[in-house]
Protein backbone atom coordinates (compact mmCIF):
# COMPACT_ATOMS: atom_id res chain seq x y z
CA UNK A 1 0.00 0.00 0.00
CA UNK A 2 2.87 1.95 1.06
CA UNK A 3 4.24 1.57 -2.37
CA UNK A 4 1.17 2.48 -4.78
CA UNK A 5 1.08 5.84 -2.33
CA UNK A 6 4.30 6.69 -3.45
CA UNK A 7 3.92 5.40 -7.17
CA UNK A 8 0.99 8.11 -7.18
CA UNK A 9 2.78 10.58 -5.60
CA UNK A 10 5.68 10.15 -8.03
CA UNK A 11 2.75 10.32 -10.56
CA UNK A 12 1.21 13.12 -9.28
CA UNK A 13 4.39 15.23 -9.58
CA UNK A 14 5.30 13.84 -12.81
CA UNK A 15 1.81 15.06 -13.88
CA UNK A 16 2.26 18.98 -12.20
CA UNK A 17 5.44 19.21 -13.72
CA UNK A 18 4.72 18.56 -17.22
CA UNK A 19 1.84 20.94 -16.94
CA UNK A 20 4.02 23.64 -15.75
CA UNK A 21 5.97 22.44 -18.72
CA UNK A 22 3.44 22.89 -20.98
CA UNK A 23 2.24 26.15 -19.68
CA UNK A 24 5.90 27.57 -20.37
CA UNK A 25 5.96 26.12 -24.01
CA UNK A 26 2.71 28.28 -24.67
CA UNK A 27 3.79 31.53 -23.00
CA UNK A 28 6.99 31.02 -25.08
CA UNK A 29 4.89 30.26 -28.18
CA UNK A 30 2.70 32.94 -27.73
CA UNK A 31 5.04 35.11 -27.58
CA UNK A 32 6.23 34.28 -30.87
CA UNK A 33 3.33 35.32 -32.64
CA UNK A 34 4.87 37.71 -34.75
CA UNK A 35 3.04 41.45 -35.38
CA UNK A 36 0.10 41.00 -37.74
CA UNK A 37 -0.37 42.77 -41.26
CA UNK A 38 -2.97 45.14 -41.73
CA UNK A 39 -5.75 43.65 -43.61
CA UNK A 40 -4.07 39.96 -43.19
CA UNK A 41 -1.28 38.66 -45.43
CA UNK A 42 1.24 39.78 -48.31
CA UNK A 43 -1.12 39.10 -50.78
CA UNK A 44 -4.10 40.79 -49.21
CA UNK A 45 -4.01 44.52 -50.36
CA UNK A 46 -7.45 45.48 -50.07
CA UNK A 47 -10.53 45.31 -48.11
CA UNK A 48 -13.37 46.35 -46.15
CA UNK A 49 -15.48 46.38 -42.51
CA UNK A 50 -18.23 48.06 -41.61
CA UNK A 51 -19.54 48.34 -37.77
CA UNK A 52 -20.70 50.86 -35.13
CA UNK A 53 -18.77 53.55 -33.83
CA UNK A 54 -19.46 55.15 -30.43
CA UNK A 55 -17.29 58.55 -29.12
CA UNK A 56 -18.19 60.17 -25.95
CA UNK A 57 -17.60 63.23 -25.96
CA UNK A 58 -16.24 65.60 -22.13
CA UNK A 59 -19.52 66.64 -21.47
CA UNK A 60 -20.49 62.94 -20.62
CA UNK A 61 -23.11 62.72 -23.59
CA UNK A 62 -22.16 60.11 -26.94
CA UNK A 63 -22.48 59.35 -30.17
CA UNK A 64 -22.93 56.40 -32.34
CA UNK A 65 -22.82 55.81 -36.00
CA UNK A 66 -22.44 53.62 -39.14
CA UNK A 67 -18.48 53.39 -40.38
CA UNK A 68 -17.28 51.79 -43.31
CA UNK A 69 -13.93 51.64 -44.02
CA UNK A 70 -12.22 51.01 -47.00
CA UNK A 71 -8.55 50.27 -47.57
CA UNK A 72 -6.26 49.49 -50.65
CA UNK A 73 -2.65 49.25 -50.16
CA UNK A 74 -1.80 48.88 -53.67
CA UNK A 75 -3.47 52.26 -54.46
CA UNK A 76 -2.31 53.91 -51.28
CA UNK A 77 -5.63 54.88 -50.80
CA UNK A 78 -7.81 54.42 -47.62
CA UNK A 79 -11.73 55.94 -46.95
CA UNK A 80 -13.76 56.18 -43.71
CA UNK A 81 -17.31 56.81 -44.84
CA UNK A 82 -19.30 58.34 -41.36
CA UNK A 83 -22.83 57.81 -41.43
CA UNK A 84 -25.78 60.58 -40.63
CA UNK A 85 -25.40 61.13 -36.73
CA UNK A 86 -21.01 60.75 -36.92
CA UNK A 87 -19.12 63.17 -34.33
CA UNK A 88 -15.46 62.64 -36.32
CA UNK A 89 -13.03 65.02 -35.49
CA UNK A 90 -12.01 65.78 -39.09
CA UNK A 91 -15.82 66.48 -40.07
CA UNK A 92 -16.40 68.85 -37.74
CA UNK A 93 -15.98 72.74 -37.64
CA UNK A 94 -17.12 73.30 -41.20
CA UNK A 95 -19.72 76.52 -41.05
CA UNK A 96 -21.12 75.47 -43.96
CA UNK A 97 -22.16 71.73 -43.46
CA UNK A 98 -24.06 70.95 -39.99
CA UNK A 99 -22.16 69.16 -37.45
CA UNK A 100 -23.71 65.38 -37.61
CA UNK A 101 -24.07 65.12 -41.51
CA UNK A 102 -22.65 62.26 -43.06
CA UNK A 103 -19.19 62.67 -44.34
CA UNK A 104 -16.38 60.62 -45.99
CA UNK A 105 -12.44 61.27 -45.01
CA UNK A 106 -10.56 59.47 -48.24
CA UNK A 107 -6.66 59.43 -48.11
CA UNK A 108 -6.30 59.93 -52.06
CA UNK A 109 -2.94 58.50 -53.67
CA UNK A 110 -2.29 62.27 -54.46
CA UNK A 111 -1.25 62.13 -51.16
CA UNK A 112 -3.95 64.71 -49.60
CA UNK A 113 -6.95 63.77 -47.69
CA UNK A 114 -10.40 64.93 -49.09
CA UNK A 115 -13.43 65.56 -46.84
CA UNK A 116 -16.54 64.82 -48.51
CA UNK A 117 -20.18 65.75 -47.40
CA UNK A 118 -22.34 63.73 -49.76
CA UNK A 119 -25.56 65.09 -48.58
CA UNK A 120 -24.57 68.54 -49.81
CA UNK A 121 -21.74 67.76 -52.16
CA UNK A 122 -19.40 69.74 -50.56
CA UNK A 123 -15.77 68.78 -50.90
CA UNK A 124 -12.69 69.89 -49.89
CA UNK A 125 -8.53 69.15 -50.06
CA UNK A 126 -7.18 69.28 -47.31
CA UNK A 127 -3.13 68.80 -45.97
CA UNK A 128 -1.13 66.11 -47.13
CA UNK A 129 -1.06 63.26 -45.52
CA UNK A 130 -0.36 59.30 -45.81
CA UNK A 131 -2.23 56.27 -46.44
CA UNK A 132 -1.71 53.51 -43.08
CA UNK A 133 1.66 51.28 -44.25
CA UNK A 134 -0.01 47.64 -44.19
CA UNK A 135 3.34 46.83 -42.02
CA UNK A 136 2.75 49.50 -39.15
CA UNK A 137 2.70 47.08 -37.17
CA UNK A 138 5.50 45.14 -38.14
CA UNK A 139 7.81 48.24 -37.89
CA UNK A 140 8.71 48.22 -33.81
CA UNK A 141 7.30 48.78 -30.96
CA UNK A 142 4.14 46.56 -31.18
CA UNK A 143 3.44 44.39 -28.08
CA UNK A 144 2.27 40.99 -27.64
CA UNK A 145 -0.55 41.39 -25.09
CA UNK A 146 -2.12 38.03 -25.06
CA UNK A 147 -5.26 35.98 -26.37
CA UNK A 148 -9.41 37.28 -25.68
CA UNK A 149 -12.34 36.33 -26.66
CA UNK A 150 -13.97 38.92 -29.39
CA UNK A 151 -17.44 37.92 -30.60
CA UNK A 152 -17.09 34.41 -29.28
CA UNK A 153 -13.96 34.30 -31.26
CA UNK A 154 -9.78 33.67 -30.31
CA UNK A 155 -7.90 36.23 -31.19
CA UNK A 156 -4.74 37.90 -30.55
CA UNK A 157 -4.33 41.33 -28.97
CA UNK A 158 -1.86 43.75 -29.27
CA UNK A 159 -0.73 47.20 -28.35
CA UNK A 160 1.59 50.02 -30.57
CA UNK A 161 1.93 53.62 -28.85
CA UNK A 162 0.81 56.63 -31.10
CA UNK A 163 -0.58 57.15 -34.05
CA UNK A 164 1.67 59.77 -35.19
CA UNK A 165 3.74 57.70 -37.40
């Protein structure tokens, strides 16, 4: 009796030890996952989502809205079409169009980005600026910050610093 105690003691550590084992081999594998692409692999260049976007603004009262956005490496183009209701920081402060209209920011490959109230028609070029590089991520400084649930779904989460890049 003696002796099947200690065979399933010897088992019992055996067994903690190569789950600690195995708990070590998928931190360490996890954080291998290299930086994703932006919009998925080499080959991918463009594509599209659509959701709900919520901002809440100091005073303590919100927002929410229909985005779409639409993104094409290849053409260095990107466009983030606000629905009726947006509160986007680039669509606001023009006199002329009222504050909630719909309105489209598109990072042309001229290199400028054009706001774009399609209720009215109104347009206008504004400063130059860049279409996201598919790789900003891949660049530095992106870290690993583990595995969640999204939408009933595995997947990995990260975290880069700024968006000034």
């Amino acid at each position: 009796a003696i002796q099947s105690i200690a065979m399933a003691s010897n088992f019992l550590l055996l067994a903690c030890v190569c789950a600690v084992a195995a708990s070590i081999a998928n931190v360490q594998a996890l954080s291998a996952v290299p930086p994703p692409r932006w919009g998925g692999n080499n080959a991918t260049v463009g594509w599209s989502s659509v959701g709900n976007k919520t901002t809440v603004q100091s005073d303590g009262s919100s927002a929410t809205w229909t985005l779409a956005y639409y993104y094409n490496s290849a053409l260095k183009a990107s466009r983030y079409s606000n629905s009726n209701g947006q509160f986007t920081f680039a669509c606001q402060g023009f006199d002329t169009q009222p504050a909630s209209s719909a309105c489209d920011m598109i990072n042309a490959p001229d290199g400028h980005l054009y706001i774009l109230f399609p209720t009215t028609d109104y347009c206008c070029k504004c400063s130059p600026t860049t279409v996201l590089n598919p790789a900003w991520m891949q660049d530095g400084g992106a870290t690993f910050v583990g595995e969640t649930k999204y939408n009933g779904q595995l997947a990995y989460t990260w975290y880069k610093d700024g968006s000034q890049r």
